[in-house]
N, C-alpha and C. Protein backbone atom coordinates (compact mmCIF):
# COMPACT_ATOMS: atom_id res chain seq x y z
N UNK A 1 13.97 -57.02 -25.33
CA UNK A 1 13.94 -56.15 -24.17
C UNK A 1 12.94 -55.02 -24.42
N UNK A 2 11.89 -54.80 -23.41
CA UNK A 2 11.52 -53.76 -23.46
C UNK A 2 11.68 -52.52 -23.36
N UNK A 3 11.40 -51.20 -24.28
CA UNK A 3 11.76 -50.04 -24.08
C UNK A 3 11.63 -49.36 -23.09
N UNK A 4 12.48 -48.65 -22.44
CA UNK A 4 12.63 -47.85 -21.32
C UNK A 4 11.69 -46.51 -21.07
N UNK A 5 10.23 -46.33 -20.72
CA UNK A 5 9.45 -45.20 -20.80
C UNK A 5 9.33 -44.33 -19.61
N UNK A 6 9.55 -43.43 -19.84
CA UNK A 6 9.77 -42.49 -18.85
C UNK A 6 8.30 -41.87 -18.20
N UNK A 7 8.39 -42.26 -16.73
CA UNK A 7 7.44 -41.93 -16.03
C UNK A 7 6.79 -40.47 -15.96
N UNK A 8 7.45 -39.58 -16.43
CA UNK A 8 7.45 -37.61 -16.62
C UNK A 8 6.52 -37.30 -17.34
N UNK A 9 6.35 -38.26 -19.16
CA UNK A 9 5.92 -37.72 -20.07
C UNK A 9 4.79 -38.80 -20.28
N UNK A 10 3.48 -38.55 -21.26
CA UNK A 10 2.72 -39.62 -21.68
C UNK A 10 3.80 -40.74 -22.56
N UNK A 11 3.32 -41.66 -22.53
CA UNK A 11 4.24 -42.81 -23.74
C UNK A 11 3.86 -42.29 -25.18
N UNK A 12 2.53 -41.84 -25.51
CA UNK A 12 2.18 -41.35 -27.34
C UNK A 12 3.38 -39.88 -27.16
N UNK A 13 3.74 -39.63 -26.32
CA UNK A 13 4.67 -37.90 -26.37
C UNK A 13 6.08 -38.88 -26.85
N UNK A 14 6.54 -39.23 -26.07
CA UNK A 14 7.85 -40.07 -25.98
C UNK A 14 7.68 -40.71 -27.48
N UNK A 15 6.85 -41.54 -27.81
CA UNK A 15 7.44 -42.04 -29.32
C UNK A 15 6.97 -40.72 -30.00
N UNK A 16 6.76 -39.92 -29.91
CA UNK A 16 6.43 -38.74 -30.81
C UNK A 16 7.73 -38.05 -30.86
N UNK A 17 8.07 -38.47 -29.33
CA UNK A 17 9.55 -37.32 -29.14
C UNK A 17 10.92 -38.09 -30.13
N UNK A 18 10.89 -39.27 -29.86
CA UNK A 18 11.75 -40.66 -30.98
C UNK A 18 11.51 -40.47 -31.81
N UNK A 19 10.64 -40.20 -32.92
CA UNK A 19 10.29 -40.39 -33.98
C UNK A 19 10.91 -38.78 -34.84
N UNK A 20 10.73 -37.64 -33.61
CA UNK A 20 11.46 -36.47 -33.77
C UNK A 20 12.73 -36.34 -34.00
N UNK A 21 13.27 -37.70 -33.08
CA UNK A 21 14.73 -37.05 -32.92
C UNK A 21 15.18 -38.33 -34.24
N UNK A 22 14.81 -38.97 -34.60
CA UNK A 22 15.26 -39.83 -35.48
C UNK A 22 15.47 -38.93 -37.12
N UNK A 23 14.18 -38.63 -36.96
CA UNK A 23 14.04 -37.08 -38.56
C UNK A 23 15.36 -36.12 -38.36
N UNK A 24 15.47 -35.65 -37.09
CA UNK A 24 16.56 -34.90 -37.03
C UNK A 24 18.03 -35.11 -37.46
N UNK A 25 17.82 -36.51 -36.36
CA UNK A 25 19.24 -37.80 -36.62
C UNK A 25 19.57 -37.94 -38.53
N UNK A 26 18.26 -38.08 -39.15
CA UNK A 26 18.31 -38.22 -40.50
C UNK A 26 18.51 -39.95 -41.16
N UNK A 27 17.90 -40.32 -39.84
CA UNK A 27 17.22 -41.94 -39.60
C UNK A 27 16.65 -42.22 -40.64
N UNK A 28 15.21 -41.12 -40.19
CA UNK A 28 14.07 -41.17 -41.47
C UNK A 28 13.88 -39.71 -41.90
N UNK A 29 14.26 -39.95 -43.41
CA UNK A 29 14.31 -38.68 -43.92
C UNK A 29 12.70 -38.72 -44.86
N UNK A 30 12.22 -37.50 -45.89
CA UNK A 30 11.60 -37.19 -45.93
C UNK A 30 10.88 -37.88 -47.03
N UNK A 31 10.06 -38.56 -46.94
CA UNK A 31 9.47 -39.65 -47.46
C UNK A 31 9.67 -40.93 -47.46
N UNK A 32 9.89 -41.37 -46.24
CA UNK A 32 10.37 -42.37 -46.04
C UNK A 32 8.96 -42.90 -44.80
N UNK A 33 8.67 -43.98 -45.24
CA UNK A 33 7.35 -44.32 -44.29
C UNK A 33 7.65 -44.44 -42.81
N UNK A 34 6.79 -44.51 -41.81
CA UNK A 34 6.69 -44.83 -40.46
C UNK A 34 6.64 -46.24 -40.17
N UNK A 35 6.72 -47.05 -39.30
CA UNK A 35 6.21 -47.94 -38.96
C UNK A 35 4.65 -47.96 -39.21
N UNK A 36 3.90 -49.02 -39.47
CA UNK A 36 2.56 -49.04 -39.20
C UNK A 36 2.41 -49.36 -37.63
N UNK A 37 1.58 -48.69 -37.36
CA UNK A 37 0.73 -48.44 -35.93
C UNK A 37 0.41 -50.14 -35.30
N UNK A 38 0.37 -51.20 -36.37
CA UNK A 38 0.02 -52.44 -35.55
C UNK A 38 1.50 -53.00 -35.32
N UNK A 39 2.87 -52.49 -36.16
CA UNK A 39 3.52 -53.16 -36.16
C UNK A 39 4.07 -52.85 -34.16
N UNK A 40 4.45 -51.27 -34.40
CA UNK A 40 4.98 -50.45 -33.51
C UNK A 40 4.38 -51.03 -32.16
N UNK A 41 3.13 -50.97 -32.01
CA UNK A 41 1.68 -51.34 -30.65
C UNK A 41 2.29 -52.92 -30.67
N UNK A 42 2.80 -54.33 -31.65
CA UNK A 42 2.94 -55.38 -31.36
C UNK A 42 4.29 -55.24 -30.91
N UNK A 43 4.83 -55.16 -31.34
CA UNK A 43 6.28 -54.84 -31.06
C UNK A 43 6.39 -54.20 -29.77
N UNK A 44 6.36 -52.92 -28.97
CA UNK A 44 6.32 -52.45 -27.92
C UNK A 44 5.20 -52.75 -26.69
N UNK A 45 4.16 -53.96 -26.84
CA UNK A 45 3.42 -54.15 -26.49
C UNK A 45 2.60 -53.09 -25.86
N UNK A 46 2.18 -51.76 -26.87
CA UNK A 46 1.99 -50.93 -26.45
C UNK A 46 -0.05 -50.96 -26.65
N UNK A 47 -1.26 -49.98 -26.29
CA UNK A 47 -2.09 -50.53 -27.48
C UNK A 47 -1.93 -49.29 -28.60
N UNK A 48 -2.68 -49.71 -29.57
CA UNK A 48 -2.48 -48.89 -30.61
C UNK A 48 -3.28 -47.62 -30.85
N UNK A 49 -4.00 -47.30 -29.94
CA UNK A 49 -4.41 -45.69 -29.41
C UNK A 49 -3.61 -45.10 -29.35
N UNK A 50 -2.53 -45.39 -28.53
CA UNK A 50 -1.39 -44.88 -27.99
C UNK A 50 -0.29 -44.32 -28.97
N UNK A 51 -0.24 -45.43 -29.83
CA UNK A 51 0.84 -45.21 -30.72
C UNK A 51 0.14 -44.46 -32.15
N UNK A 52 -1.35 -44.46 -32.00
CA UNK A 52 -1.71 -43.85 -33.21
C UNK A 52 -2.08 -42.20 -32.49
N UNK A 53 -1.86 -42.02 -31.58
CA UNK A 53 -1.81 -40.68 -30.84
C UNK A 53 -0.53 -40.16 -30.98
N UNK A 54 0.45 -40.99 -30.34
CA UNK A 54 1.46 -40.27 -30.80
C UNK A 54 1.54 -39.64 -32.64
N UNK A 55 1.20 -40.59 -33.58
CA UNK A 55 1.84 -40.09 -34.76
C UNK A 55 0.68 -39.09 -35.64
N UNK A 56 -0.60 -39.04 -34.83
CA UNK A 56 -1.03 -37.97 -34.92
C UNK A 56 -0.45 -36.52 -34.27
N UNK A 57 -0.19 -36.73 -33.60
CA UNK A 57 0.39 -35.48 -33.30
C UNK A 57 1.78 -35.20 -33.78
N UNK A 58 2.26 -35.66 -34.60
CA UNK A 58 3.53 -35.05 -36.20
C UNK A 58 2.59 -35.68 -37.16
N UNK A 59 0.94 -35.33 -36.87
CA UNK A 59 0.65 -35.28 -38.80
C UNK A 59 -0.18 -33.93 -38.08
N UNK A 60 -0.80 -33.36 -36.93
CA UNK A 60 -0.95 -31.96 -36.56
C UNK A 60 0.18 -31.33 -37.09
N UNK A 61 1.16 -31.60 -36.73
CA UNK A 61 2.12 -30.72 -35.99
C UNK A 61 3.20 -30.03 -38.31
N UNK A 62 2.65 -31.34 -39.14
CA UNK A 62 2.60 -31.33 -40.34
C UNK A 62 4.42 -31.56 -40.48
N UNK A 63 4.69 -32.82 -39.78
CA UNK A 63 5.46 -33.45 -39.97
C UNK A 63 5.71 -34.31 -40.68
N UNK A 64 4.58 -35.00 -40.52
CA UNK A 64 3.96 -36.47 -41.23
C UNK A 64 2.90 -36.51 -42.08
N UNK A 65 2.58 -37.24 -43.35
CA UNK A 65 1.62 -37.19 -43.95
C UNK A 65 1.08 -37.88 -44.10
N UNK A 66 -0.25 -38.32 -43.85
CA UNK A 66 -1.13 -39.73 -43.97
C UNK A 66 -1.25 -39.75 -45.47
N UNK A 67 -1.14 -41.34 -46.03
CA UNK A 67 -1.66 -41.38 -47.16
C UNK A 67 -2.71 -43.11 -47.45
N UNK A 68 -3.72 -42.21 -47.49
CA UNK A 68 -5.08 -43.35 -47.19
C UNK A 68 -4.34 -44.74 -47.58
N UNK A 69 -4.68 -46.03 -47.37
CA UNK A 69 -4.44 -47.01 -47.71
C UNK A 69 -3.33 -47.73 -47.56
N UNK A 70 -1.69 -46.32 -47.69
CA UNK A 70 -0.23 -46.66 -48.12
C UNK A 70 -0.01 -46.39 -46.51
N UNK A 71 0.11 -45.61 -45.55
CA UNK A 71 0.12 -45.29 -44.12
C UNK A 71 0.48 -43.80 -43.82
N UNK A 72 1.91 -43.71 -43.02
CA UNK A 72 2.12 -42.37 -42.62
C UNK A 72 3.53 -42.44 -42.98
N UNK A 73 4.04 -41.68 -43.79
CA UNK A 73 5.14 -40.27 -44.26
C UNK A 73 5.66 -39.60 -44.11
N UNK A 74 6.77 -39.27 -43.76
CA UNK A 74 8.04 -38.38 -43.32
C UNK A 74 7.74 -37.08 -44.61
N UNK A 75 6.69 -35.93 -43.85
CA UNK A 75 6.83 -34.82 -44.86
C UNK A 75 8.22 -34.03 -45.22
N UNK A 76 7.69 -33.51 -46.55
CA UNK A 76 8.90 -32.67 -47.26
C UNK A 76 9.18 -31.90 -46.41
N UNK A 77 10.25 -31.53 -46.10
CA UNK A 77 10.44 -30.21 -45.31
C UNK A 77 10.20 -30.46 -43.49
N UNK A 78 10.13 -32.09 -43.21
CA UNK A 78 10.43 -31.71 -41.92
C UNK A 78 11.22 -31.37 -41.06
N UNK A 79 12.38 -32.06 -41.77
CA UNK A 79 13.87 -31.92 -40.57
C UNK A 79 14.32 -30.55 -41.19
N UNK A 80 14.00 -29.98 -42.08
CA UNK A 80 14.34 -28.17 -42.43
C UNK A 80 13.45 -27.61 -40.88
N UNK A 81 12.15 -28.31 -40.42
CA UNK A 81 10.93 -27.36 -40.12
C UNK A 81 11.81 -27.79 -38.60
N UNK A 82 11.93 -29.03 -38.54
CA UNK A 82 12.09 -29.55 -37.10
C UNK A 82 13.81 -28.71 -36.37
N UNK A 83 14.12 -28.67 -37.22
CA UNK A 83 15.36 -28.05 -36.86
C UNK A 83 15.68 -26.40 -36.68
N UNK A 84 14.96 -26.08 -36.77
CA UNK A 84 14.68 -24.33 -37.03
C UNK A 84 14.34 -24.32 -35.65
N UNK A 85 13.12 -25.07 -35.22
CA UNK A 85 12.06 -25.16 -34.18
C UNK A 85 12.90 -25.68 -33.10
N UNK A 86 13.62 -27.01 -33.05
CA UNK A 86 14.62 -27.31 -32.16
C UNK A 86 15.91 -26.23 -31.91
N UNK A 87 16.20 -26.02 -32.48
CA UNK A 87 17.31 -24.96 -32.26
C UNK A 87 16.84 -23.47 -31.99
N UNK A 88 16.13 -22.90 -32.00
CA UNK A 88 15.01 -21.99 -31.13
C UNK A 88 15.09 -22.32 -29.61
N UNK A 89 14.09 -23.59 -29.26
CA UNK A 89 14.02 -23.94 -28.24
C UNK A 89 15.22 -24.29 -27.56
N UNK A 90 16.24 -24.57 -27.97
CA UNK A 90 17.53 -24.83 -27.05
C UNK A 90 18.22 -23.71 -26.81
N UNK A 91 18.20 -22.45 -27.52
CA UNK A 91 18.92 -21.58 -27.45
C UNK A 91 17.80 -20.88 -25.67
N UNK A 92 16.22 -21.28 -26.51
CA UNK A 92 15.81 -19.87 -25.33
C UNK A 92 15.18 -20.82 -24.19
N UNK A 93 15.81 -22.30 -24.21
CA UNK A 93 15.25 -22.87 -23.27
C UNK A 93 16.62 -23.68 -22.74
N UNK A 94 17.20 -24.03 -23.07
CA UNK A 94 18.27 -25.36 -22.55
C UNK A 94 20.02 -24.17 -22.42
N UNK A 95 20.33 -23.41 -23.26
CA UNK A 95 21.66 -22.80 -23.22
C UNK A 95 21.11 -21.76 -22.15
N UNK A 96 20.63 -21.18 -22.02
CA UNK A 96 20.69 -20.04 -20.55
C UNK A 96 20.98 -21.07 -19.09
N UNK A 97 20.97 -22.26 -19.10
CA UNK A 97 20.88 -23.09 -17.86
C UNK A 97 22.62 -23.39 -18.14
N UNK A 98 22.75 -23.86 -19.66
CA UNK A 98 24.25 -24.41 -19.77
C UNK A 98 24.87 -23.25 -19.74
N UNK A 99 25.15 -22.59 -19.65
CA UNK A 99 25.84 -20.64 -19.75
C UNK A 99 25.81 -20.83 -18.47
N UNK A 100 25.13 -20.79 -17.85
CA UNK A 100 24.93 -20.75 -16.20
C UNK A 100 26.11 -21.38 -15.42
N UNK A 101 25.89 -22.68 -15.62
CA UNK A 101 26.58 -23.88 -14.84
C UNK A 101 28.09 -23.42 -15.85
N UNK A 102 28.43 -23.09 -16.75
CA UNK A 102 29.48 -22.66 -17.42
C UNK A 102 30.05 -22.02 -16.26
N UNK A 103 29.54 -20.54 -16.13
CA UNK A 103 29.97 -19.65 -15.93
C UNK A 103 30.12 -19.78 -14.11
N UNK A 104 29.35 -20.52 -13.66
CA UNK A 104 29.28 -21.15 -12.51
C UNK A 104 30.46 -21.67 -12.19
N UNK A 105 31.01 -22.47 -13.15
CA UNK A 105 31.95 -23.81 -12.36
C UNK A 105 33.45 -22.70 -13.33
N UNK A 106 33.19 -21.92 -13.71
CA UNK A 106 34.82 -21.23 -14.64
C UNK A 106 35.13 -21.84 -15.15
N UNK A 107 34.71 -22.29 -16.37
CA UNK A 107 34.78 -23.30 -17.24
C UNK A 107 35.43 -22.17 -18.66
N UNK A 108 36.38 -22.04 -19.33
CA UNK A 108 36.87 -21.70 -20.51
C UNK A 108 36.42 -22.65 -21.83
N UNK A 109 36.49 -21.93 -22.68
CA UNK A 109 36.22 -22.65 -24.06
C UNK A 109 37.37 -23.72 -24.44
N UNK A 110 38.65 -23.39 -24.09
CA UNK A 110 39.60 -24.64 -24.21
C UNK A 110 39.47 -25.71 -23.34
N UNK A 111 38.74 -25.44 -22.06
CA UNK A 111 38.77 -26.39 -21.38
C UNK A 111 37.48 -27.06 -21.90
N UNK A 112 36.54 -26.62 -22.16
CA UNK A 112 35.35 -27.57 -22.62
C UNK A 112 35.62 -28.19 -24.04
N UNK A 113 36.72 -27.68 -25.15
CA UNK A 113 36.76 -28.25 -25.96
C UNK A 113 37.64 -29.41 -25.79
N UNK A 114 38.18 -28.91 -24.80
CA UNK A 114 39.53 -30.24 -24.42
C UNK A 114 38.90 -31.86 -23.71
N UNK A 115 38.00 -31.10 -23.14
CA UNK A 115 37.32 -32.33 -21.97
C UNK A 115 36.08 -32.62 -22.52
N UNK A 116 35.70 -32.22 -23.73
CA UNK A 116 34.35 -32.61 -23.99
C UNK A 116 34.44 -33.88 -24.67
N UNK A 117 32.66 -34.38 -24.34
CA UNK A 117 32.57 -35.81 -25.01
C UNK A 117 33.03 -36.34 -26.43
N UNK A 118 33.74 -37.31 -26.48
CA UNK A 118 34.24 -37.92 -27.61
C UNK A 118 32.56 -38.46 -28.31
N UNK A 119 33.20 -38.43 -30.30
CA UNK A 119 32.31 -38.67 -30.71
C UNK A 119 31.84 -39.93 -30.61
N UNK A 120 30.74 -40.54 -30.74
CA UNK A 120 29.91 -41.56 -30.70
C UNK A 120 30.67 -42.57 -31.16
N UNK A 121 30.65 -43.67 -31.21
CA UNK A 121 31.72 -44.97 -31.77
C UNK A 121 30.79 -45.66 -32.65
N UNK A 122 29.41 -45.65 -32.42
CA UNK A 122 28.76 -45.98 -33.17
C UNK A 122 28.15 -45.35 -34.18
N UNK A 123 26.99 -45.76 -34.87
CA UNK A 123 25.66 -44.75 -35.66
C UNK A 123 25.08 -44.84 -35.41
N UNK A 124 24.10 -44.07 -35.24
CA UNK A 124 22.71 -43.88 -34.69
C UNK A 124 22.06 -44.47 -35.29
N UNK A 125 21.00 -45.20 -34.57
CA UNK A 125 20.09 -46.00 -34.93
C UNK A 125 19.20 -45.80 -36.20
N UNK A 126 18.78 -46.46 -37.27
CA UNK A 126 18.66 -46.51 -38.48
C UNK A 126 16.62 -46.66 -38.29
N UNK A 127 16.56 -47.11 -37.73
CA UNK A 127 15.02 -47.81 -37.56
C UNK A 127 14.55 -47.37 -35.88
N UNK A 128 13.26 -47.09 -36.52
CA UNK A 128 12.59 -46.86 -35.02
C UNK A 128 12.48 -48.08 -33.58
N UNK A 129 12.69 -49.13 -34.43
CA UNK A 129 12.65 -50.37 -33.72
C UNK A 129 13.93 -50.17 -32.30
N UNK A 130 15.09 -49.97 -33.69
CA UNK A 130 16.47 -50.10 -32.80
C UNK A 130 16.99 -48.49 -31.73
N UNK A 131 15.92 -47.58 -32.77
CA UNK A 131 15.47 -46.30 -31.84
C UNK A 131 14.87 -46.64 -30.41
N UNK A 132 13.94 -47.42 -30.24
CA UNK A 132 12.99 -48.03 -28.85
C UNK A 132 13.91 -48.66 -28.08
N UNK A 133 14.53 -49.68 -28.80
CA UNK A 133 15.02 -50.54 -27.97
C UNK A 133 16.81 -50.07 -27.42
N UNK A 134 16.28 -50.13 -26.18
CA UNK A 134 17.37 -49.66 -25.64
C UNK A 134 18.48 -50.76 -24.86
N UNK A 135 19.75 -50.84 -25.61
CA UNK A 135 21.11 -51.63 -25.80
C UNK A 135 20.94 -52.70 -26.80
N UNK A 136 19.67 -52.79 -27.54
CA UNK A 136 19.50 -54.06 -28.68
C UNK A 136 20.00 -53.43 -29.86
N UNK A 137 20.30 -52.20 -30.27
CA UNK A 137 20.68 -51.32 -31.42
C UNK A 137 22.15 -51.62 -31.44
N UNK A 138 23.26 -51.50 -30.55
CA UNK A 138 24.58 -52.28 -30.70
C UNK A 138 24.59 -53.84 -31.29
N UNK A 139 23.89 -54.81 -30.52
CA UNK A 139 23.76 -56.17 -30.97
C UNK A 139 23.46 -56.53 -32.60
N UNK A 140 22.52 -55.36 -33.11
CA UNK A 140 21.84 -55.40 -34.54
C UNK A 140 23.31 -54.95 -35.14
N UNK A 141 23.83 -53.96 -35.15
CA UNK A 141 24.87 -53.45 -35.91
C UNK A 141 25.42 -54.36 -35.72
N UNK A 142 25.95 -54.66 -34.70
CA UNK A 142 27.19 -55.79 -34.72
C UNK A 142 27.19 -56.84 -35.16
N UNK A 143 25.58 -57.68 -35.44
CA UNK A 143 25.87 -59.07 -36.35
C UNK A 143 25.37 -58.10 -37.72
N UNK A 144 25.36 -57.26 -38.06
CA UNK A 144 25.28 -56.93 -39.64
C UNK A 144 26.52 -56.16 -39.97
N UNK A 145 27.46 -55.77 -38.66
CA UNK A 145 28.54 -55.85 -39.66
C UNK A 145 29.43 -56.92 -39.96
N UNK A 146 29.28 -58.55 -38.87
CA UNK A 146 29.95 -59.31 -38.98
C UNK A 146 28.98 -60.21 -40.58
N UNK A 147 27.97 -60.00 -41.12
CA UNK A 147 27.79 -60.06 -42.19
C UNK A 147 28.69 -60.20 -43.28
């Protein structure tokens, strides 16, 4: 199945934005390689401009580290860097909207702790592959745990 790309953002932003939230997730931690760019472009039938745009922009951004010959690298210190930076931006960009609609609808802290979403039943996706593909990441777990 093909991955689901959202018409809003470029496609090199979106796997840039996956590849973010996976470091965060602690998917791919810090030295741990990327996909190569032909695998990712065959696989998503994407071309590989695209996908080598995206992962330039987390080796700008000094997320990622190219290493001639071997590929690209989950730098030291990203999900320390990425998480400082994400949690910034949610506080002065995403919680003034949720405070809002809070305070909007009279919402109490017992009641949001009472009614809030149950945790995940699953784990988060391990590989960028099962990151892309969207409802094929249940199917993978499930014949490797019947393994």
């Amino acid at each position: 199945m093909d991955p689901q790309w959202d018409d809003s953002l470029p496609i090199y932003r979106q796997l840039r934005d996956r590849v973010v939230a996976m470091i965060l997730e602690g998917a791919l931690k810090e030295g741990d390689p990327l996909p190569s760019v032909r695998s990712v472009a065959a696989e998503f039938r994407l071309n590989p401009l695209t996908v080598l745009k995206g992962y330039q922009e987390l080796v700008d951004e000094q997320l990622v580290e190219k290493r001639r010959g071997r590929g690209m690298f989950v730098s030291e210190g990203a999900r320390k860097a990425l998480m400082k930076d994400e949690r910034a931006r949610f506080l002065d960009e995403e919680w003034p909207k949720v405070y809002a609609t809070i305070q909007r609808l009279g919402l109490s802290a017992p009641d949001l702790l009472r009614n809030g979403a149950p945790p995940p039943s699953a784990p988060w996706p391990t590989t960028l592959g099962q990151s892309l593909d969207e409802g094929q990441g249940e199917d993978k777990d499930q014949e490797e745990t019947k393994k």
